[in-house]
N, C-alpha and C. Protein backbone atom coordinates (compact mmCIF):
# COMPACT_ATOMS: atom_id res chain seq x y z
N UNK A 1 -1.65 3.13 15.71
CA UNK A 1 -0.48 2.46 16.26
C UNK A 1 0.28 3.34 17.23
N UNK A 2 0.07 4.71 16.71
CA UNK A 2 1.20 5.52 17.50
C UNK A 2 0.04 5.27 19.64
N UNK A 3 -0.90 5.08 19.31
CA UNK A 3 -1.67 5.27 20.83
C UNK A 3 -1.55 4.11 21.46
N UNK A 4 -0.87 2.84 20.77
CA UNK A 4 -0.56 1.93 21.55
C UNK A 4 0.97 2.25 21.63
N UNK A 5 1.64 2.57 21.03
CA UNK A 5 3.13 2.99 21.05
C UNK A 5 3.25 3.48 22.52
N UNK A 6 2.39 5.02 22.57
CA UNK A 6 2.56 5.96 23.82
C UNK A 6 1.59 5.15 24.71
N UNK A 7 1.20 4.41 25.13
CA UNK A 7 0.21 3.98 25.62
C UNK A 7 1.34 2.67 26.90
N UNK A 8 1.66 3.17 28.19
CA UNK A 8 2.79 2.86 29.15
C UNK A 8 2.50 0.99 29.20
N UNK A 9 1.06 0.70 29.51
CA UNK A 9 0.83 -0.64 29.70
C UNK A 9 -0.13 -1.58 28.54
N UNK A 10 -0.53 -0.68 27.79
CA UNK A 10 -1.52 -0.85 26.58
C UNK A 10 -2.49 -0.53 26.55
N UNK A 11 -3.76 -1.09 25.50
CA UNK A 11 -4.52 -0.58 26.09
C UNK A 11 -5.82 -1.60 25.52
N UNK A 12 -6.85 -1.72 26.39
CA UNK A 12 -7.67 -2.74 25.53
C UNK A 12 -8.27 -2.76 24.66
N UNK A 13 -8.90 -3.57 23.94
CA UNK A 13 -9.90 -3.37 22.91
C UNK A 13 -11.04 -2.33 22.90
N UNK A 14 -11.59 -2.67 23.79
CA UNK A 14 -12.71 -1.51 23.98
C UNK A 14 -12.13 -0.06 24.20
N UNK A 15 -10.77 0.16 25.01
CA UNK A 15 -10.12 1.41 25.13
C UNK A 15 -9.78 1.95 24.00
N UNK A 16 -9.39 0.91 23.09
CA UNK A 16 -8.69 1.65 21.45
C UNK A 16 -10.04 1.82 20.68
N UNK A 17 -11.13 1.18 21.23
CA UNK A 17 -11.78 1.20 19.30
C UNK A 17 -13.00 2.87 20.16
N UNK A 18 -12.84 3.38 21.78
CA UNK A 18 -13.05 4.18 22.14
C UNK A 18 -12.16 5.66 21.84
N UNK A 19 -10.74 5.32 21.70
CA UNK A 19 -10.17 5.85 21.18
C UNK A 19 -9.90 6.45 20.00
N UNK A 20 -9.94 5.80 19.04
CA UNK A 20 -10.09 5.23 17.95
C UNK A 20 -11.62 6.35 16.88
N UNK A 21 -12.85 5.98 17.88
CA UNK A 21 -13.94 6.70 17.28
C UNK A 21 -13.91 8.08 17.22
N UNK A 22 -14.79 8.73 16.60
CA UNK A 22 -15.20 10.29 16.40
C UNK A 22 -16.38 10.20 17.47
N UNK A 23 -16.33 10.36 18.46
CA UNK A 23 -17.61 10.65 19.46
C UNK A 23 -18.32 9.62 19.98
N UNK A 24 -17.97 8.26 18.95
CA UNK A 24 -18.82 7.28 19.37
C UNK A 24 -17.57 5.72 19.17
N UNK A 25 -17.85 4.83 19.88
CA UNK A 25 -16.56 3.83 19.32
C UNK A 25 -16.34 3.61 18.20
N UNK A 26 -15.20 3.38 17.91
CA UNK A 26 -14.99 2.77 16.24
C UNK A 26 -16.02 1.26 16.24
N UNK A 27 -16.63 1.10 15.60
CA UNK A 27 -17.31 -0.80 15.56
C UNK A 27 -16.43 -1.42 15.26
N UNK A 28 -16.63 -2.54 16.21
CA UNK A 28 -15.93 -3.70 16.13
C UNK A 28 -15.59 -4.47 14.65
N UNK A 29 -16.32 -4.41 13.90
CA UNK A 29 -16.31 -4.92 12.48
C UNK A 29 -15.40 -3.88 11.76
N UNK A 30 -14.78 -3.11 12.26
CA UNK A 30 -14.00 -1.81 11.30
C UNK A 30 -12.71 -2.50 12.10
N UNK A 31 -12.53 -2.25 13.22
CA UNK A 31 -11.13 -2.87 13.87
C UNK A 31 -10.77 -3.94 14.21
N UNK A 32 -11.38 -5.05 14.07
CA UNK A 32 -11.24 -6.34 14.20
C UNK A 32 -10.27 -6.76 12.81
N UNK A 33 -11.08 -6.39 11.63
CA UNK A 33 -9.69 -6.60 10.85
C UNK A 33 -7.94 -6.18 10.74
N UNK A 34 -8.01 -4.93 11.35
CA UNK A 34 -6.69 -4.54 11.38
C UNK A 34 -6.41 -4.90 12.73
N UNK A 35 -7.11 -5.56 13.40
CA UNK A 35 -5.86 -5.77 14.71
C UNK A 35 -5.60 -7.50 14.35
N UNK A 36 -6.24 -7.87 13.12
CA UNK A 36 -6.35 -9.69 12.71
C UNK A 36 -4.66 -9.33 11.72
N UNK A 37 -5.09 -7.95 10.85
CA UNK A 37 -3.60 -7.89 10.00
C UNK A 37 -2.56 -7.55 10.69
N UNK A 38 -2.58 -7.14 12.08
CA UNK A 38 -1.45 -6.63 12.71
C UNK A 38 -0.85 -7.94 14.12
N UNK A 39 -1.31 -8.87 13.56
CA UNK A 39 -1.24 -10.10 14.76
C UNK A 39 0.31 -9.88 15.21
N UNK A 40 0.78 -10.22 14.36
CA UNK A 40 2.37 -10.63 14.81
C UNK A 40 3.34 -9.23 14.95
N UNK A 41 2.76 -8.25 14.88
CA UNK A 41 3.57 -6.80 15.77
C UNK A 41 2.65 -6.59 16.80
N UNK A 42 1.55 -7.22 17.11
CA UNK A 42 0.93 -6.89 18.63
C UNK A 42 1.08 -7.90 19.42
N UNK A 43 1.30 -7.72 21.11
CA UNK A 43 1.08 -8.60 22.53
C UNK A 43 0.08 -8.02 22.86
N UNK A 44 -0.35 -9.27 23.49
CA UNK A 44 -1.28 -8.89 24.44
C UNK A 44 -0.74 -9.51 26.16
N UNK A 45 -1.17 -8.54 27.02
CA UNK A 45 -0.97 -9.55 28.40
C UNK A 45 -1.77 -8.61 28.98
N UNK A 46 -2.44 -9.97 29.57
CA UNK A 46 -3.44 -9.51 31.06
C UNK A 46 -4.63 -8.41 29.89
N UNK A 47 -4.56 -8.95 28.97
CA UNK A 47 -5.85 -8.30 28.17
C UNK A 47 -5.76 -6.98 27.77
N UNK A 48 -4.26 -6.06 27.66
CA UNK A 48 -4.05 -5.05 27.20
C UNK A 48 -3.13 -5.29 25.61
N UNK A 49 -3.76 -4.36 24.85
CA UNK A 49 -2.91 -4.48 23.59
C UNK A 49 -1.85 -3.65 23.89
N UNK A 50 -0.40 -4.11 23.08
CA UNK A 50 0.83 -3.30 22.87
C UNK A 50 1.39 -3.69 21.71
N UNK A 51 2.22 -3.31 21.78
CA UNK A 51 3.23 -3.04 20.59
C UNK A 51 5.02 -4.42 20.50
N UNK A 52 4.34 -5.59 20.01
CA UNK A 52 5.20 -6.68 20.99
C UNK A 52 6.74 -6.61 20.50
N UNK A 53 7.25 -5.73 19.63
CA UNK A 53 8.79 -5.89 19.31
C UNK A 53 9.38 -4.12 19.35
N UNK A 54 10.19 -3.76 20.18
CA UNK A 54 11.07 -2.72 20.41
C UNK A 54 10.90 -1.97 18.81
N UNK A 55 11.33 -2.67 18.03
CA UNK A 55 11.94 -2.58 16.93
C UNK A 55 10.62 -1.93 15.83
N UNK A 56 9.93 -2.41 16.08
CA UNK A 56 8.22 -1.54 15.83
C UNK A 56 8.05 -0.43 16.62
N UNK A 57 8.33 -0.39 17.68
CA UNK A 57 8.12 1.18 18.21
C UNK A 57 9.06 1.83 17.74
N UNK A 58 10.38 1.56 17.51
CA UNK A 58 11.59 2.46 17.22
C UNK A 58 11.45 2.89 15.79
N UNK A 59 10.51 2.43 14.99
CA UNK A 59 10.30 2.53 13.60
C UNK A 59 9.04 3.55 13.27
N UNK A 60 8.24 3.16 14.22
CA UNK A 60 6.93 4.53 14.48
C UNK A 60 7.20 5.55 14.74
N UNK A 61 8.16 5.16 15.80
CA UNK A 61 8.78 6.98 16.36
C UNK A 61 9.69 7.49 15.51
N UNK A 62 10.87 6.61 14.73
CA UNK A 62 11.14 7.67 13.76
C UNK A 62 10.21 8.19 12.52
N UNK A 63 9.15 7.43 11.95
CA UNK A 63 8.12 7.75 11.02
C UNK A 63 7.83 8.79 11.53
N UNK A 64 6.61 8.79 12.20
CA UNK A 64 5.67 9.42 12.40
C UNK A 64 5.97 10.39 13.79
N UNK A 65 6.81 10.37 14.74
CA UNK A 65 6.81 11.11 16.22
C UNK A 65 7.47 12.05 15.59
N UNK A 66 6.55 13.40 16.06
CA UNK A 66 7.45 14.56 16.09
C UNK A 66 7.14 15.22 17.47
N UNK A 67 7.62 15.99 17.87
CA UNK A 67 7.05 17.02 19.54
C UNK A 67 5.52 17.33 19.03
N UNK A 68 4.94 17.80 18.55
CA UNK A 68 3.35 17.82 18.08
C UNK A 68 2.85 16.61 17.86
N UNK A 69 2.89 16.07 17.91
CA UNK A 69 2.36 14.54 17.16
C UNK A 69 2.51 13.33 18.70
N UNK A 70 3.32 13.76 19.14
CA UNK A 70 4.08 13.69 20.41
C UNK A 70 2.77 13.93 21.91
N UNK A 71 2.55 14.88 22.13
CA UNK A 71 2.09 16.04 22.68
C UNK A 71 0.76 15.42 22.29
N UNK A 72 0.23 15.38 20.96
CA UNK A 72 -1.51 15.38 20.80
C UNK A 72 -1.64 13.71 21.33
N UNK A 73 -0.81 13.21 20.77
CA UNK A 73 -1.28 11.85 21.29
C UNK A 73 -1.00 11.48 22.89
N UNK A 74 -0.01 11.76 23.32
CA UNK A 74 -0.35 12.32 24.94
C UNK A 74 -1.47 12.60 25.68
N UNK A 75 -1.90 14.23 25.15
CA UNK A 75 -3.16 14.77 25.72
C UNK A 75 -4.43 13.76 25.24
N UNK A 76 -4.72 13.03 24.14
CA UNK A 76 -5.89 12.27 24.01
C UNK A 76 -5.84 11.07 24.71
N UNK A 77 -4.73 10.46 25.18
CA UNK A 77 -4.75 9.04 25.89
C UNK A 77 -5.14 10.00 27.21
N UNK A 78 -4.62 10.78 27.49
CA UNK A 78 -4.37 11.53 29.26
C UNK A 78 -6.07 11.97 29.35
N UNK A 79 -6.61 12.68 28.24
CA UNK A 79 -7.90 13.21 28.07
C UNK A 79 -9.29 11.81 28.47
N UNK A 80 -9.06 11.13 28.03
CA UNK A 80 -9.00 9.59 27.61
C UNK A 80 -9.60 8.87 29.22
N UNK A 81 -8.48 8.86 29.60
CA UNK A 81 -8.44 8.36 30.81
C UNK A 81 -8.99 8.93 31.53
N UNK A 82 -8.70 10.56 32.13
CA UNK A 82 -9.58 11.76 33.16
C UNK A 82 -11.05 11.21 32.99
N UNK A 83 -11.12 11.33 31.78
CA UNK A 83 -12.84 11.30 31.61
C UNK A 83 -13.57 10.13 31.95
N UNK A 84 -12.48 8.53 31.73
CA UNK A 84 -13.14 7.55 31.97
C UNK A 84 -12.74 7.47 34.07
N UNK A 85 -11.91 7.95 34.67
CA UNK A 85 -11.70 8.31 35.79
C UNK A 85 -13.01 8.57 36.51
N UNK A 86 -13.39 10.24 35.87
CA UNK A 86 -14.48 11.19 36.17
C UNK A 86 -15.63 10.25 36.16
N UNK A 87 -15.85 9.56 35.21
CA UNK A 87 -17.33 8.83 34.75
C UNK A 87 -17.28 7.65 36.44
N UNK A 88 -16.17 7.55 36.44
CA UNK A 88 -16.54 5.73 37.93
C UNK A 88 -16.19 7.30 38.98
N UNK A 89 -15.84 7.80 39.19
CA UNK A 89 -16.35 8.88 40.25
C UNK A 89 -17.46 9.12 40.44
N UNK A 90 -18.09 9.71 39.60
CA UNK A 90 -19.33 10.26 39.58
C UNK A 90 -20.39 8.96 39.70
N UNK A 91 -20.54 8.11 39.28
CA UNK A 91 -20.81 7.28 39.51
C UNK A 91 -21.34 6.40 40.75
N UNK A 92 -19.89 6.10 41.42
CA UNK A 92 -19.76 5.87 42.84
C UNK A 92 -20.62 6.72 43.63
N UNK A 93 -20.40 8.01 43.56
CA UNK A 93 -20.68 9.69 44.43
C UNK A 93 -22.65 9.06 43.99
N UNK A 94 -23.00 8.81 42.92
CA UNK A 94 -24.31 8.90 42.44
C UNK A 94 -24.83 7.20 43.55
N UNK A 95 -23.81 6.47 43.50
CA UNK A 95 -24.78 4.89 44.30
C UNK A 95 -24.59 5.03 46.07
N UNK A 96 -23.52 6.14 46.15
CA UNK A 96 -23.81 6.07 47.67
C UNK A 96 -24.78 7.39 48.22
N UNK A 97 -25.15 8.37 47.13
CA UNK A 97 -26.44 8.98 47.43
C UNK A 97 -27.25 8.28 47.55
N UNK A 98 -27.87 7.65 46.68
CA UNK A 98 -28.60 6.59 46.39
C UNK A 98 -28.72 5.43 47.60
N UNK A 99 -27.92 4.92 47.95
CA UNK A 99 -27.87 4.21 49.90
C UNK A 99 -28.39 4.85 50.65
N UNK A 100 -27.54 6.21 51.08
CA UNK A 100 -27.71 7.33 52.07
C UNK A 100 -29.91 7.16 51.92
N UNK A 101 -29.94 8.05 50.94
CA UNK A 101 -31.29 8.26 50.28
C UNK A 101 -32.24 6.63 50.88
N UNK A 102 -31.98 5.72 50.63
CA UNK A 102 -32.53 4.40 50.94
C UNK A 102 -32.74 4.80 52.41
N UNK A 103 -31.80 4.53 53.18
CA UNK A 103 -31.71 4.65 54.62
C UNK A 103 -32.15 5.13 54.94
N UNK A 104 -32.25 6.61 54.93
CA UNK A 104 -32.77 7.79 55.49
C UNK A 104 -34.42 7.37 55.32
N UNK A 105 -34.86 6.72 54.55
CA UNK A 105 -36.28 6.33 53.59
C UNK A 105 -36.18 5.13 54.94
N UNK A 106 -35.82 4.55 55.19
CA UNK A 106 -36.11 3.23 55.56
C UNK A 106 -35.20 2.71 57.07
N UNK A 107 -35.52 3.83 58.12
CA UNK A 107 -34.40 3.64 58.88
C UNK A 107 -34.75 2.39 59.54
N UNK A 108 -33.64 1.93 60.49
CA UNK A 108 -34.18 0.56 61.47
C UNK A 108 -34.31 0.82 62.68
N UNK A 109 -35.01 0.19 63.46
CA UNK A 109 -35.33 0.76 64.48
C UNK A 109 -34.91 -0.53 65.46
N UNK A 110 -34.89 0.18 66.67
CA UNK A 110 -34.39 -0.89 67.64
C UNK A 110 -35.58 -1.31 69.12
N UNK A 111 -36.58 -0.08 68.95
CA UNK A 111 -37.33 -0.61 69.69
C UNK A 111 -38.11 -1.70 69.56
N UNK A 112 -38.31 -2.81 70.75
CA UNK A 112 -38.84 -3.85 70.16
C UNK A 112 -38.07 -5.06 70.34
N UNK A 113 -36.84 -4.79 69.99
CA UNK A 113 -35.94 -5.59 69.61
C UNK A 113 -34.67 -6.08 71.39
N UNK A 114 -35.67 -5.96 71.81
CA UNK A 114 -34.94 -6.58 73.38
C UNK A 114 -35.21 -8.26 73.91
């Protein structure tokens, strides 16, 4: 709860149960129930989960927020994100080699063509 708390616009399903896992996603059959028991303290809009009443975050943060607790859940959403960033970078960088590479393989030619 606290990573949708700190979490500015929410975050989706697949982002939390990525979140959520030890190295690999949490399965859907593990978090599907607790986001079924948590219906009516979560919104959703535009397909991001949050936290839908003030009054639920103000109750987490006094529970559970301390400056450490604070801080780690910070760096893992921030960690979180870089990496899913890095991954459609690299990515991109990998399909327009991949063009370049085509082309260069297959140039067009114009003689002929008058």
């Amino acid at each position: 709860l606290l990573l949708l708390e700190r979490s500015v616009t929410g975050l989706s399903e697949p982002e939390l149960r990525d979140l959520l896992g030890a190295g690999d996603p949490l399965p859907a059959a593990v978090l599907s129930p607790l986001l079924l028991a948590l219906e009516e303290a979560l919104a959703e809009r535009d397909g991001l989960l949050g936290l839908g009443h003030q009054s639920i975050r103000s109750a987490l943060r006094q529970r559970f927020a301390s400056a450490g607790t604070d801080r780690a859940i910070h760096r893992r959403l921030a960690d979180y994100f870089l990496a899913q960033f890095t991954r459609v970078l690299e990515e991109r960088a990998q399909s327009r080699m991949a063009m370049t590479r085509s082309v260069h393989r297959h140039p067009t030619t114009t003689q002929g063509c008058q």
